[in-house]
Protein backbone atom coordinates (compact mmCIF):
# COMPACT_ATOMS: atom_id res chain seq x y z
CA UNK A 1 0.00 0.00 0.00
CA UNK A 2 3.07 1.93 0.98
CA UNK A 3 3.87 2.17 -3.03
CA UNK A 4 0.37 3.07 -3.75
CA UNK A 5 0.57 6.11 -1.88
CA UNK A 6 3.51 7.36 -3.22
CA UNK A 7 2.73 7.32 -6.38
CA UNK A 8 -0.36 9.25 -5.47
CA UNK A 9 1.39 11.68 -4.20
CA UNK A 10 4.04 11.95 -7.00
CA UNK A 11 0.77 12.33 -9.25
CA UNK A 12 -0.79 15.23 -7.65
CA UNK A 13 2.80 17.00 -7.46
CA UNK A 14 2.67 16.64 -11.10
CA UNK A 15 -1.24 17.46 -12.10
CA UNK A 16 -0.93 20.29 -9.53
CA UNK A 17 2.25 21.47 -9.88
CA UNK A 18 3.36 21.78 -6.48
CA UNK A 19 6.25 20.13 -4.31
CA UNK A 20 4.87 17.80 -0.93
CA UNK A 21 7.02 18.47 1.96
CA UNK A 22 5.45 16.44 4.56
CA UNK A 23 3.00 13.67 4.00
CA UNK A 24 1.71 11.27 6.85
CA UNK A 25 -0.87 8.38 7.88
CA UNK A 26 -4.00 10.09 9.98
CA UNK A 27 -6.45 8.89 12.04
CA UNK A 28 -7.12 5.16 13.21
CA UNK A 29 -3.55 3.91 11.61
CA UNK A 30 -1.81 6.74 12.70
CA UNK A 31 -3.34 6.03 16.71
CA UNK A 32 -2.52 2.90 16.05
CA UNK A 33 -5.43 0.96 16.58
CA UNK A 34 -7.17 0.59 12.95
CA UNK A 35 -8.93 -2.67 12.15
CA UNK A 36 -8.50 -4.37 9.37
CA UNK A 37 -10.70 -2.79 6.99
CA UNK A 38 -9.69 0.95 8.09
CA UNK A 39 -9.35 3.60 5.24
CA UNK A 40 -5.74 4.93 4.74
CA UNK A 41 -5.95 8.63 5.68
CA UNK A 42 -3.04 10.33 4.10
CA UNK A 43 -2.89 14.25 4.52
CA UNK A 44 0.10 15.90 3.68
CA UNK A 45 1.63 20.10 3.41
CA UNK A 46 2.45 21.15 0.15
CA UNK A 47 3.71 24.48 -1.56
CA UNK A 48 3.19 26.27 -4.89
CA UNK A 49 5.68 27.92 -7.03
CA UNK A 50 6.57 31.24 -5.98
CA UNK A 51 4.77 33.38 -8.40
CA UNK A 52 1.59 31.35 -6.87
CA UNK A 53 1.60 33.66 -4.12
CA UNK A 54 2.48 36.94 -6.18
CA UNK A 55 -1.07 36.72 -8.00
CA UNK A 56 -4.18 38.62 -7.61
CA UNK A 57 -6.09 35.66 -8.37
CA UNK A 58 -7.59 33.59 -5.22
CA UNK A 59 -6.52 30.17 -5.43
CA UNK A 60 -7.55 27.06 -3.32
CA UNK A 61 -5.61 26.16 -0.49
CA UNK A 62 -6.41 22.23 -0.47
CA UNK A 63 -6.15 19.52 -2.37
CA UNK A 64 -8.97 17.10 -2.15
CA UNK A 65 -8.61 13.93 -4.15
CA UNK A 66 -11.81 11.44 -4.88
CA UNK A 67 -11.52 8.63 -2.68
CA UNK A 68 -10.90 5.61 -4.02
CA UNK A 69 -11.13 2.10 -2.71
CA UNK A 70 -10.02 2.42 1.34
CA UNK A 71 -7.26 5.48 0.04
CA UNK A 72 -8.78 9.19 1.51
CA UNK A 73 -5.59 11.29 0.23
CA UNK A 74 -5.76 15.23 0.85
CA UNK A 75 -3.91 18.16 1.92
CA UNK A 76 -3.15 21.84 3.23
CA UNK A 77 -1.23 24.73 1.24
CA UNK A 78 1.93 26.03 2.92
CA UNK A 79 0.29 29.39 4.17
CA UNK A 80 -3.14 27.52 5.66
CA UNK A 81 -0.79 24.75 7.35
CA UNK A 82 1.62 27.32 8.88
CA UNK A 83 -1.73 29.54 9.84
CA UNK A 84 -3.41 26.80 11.69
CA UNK A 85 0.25 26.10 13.43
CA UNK A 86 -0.37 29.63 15.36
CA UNK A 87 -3.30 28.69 16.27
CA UNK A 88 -2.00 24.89 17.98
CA UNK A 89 -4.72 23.24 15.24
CA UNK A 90 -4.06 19.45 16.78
CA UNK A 91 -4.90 17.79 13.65
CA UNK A 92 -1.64 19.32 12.58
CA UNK A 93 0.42 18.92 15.46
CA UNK A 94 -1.11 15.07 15.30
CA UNK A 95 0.21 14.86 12.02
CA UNK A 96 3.98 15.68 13.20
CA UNK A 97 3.47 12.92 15.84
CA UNK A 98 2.45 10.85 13.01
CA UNK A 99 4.51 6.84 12.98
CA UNK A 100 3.67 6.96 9.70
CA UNK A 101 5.57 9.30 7.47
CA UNK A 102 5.29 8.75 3.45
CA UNK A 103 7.20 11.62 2.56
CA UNK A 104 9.82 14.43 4.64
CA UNK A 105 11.51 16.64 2.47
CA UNK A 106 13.36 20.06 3.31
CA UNK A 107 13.94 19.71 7.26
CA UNK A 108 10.31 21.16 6.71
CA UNK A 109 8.55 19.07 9.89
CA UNK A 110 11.32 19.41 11.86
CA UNK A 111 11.62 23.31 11.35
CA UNK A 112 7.54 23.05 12.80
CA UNK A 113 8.43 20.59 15.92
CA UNK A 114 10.99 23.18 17.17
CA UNK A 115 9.24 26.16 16.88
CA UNK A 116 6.26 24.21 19.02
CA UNK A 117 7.83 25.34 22.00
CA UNK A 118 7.12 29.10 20.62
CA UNK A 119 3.46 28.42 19.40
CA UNK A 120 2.07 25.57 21.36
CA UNK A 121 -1.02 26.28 22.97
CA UNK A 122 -2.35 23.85 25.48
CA UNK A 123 -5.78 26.22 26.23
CA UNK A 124 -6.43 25.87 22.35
CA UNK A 125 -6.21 22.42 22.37
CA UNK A 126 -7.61 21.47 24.76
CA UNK A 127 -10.58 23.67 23.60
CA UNK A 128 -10.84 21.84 20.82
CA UNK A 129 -10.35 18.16 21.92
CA UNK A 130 -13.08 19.21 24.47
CA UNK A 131 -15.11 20.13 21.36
CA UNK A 132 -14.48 17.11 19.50
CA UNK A 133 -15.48 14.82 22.73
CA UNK A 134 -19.07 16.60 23.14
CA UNK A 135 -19.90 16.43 19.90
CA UNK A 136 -19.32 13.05 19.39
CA UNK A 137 -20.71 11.87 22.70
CA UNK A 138 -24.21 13.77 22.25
CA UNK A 139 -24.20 12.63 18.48
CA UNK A 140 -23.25 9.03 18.87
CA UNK A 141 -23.44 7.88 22.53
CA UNK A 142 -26.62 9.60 24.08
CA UNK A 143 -29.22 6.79 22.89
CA UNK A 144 -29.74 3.49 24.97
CA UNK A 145 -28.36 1.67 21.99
CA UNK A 146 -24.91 3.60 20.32
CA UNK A 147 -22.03 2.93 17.84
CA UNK A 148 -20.02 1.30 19.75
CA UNK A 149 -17.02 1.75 17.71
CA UNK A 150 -17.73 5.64 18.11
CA UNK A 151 -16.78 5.18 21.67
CA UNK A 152 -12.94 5.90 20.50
CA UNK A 153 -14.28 8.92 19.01
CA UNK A 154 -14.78 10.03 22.28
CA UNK A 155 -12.40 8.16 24.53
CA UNK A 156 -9.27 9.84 22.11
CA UNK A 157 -10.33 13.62 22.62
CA UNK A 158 -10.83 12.99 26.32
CA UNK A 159 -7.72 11.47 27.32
CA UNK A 160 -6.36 14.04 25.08
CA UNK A 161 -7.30 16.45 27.83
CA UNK A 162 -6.41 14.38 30.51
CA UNK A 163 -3.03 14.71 29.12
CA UNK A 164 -2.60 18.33 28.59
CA UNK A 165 -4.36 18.80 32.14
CA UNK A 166 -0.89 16.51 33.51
CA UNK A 167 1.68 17.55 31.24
CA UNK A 168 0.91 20.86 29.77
CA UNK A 169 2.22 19.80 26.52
CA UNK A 170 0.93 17.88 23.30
CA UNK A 171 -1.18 14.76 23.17
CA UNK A 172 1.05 11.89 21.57
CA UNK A 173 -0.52 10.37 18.37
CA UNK A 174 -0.78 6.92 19.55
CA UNK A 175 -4.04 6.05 21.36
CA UNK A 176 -1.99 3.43 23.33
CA UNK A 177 0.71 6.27 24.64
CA UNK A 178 -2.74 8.32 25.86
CA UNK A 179 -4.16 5.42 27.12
CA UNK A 180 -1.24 4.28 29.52
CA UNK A 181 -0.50 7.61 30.94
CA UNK A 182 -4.03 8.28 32.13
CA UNK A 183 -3.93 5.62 34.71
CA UNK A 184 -7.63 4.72 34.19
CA UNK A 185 -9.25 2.40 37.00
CA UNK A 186 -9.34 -1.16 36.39
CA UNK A 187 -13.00 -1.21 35.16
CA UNK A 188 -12.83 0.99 32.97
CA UNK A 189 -9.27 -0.02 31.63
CA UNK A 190 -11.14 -3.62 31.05
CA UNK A 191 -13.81 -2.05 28.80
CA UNK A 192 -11.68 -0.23 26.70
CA UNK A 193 -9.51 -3.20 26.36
CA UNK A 194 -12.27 -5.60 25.24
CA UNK A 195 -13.01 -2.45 22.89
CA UNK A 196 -9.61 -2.73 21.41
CA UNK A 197 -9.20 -6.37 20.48
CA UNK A 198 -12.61 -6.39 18.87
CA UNK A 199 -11.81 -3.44 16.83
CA UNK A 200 -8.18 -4.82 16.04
CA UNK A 201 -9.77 -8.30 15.29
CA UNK A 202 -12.33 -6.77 12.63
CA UNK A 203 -15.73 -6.97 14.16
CA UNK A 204 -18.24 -4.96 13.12
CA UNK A 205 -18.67 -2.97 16.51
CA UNK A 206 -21.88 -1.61 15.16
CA UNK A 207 -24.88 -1.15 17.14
CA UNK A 208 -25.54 -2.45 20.68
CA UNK A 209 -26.23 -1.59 23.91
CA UNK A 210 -24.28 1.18 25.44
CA UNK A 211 -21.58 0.58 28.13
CA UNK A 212 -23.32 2.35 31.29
CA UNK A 213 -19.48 2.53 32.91
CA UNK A 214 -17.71 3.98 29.65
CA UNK A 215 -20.75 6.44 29.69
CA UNK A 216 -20.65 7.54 33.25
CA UNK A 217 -16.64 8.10 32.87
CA UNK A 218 -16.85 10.03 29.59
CA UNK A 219 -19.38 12.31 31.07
CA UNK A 220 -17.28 13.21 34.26
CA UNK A 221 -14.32 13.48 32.56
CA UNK A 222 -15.84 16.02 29.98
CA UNK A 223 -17.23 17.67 32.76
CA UNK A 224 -14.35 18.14 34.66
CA UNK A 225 -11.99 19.38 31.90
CA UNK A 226 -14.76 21.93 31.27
CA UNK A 227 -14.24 23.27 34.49
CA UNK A 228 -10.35 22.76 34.55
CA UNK A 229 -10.01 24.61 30.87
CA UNK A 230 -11.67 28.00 32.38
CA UNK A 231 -8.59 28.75 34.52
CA UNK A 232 -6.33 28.24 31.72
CA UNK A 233 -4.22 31.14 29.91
CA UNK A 234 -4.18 31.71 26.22
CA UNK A 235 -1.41 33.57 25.41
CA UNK A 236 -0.82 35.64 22.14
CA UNK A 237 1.74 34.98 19.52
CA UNK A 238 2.47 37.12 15.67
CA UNK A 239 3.37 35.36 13.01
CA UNK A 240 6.70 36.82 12.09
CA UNK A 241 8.77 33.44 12.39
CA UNK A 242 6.36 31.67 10.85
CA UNK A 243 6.33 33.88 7.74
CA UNK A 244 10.18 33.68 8.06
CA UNK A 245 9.44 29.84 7.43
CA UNK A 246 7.21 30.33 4.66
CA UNK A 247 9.94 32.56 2.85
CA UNK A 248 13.00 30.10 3.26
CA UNK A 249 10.70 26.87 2.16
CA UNK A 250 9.96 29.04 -0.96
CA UNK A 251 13.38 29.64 -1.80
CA UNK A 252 14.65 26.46 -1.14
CA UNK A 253 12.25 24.04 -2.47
CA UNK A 254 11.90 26.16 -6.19
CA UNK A 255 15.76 26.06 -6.64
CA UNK A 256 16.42 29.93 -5.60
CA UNK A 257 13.74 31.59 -6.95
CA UNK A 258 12.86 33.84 -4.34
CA UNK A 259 16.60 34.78 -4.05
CA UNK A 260 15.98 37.04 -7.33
CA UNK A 261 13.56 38.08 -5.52
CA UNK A 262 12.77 41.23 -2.49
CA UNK A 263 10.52 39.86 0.28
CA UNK A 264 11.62 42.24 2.85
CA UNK A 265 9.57 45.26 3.77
């Protein structure tokens, strides 16, 4: 599959004329708990030549291919990517936890994980795994029969926030990382585990009866990091370094051609 998606990738470079720096597995294979029918989510950061970004004329910022068969390929223009970076969007930073890396050109990723320490906001994301865990849970797990595969869709968000509540930092990637370091009770551990292998083995985890315990835990947890999320800061940050970024991967990934060119004010 690994070949497949490269040569995807070297296709839209060519149809779209643009250079990939970073491309990556997302979602369940990238948490590290996809079943054996799970899609392969591959969203990647790519960049247009420079006279792209010297034009009047609006242009896109993704690229959204059709999906085909179990391959869901898309991804962010330079600008976009680095905008959502300011902003601690953890779909991105997920994506430079990622295990799975199909393409890392330029020091590009890199550049991004070390300027983290600059732009890394743990109010924002926490925010927004708090967002993603309501949502689901009213949508999927409210009804006296539920998804029960959707459970993860909640269980990832909130142990997200149990982790930025300890460690003030990023959520890894991998569910299983999360999952360890929240030191869950053994009940509850036990469900998700039974969760796990049936998801791993392939079973269909559609509709059943929902899990009163997993319920009663995802509700106090949300809860609480709804309370805990109010006292936190949310500092400011420009952008300055991260259109310093945007500047040098122009120049360096079109072969000098924004050295004949001014970008200073």
């Amino acid at each position: 599959m690994r070949s497949e998606i490269l040569d995807n990738l070297d296709r839209i470079e060519q149809e779209h004329n643009v250079r990939i720096l970073y491309a990556v597995e997302s979602g369940s294979r990238a948490w590290c708990f996809a079943s054996k029918d799970s899609d392969y989510d591959v969203r990647f950061i790519y960049l247009h030549p420079v006279e792209c970004y010297l034009s009047i004329r609006k242009r896109r910022d993704v690229i959204e291919c059709p999906i085909s068969g179990d391959l869901d390929i898309s991804g962010w223009d330079l600008p976009k990517a680095l905008g959502l970076f300011r902003k601690s969007n953890p779909p991105l930073l997920e994506w430079l936890g990622s295990p799975h890396v199909y393409l890392d050109r330029y020091g590009f990723a890199e550049r991004l994980r070390e300027l983290m320490a600059v732009y890394y906001s743990p109010k924002r994301c926490m925010l927004h795994y708090l967002h993603m865990a309501r949502g689901n849970f009213r949508e999927y797990l409210k009804g006296e029969t539920v998804r029960i595969k959707k459970y993860f869709y909640v269980l990832r968000p909130v142990l997200a926030c149990l982790w930025i509540e300890k460690h003030n930092s990023m959520p890894p990637t991998k569910f299983s990382e999360l999952y360890k370091d929240a030191g869950l009770s053994p009940s509850i551990a036990a469900e998700i585990d039974n969760l796990l292998v049936r998801k791993m083995a392939g079973d269909e985890l559609d509709m059943e009866p929902k899990i009163e315990a997993l319920n009663d835990f995802l509700e106090q947890q949300i809860e609480h990091c709804s309370t805990f999320v109010e006292g936190m800061e949310l500092a400011d940050v420009d952008e300055q370094v991260l259109d310093e970024l945007f500047r040098e991967m122009l120049g360096e990934v079109w072969e000098g051609m924004a050295d004949r060119m001014s970008f200073k004010q």
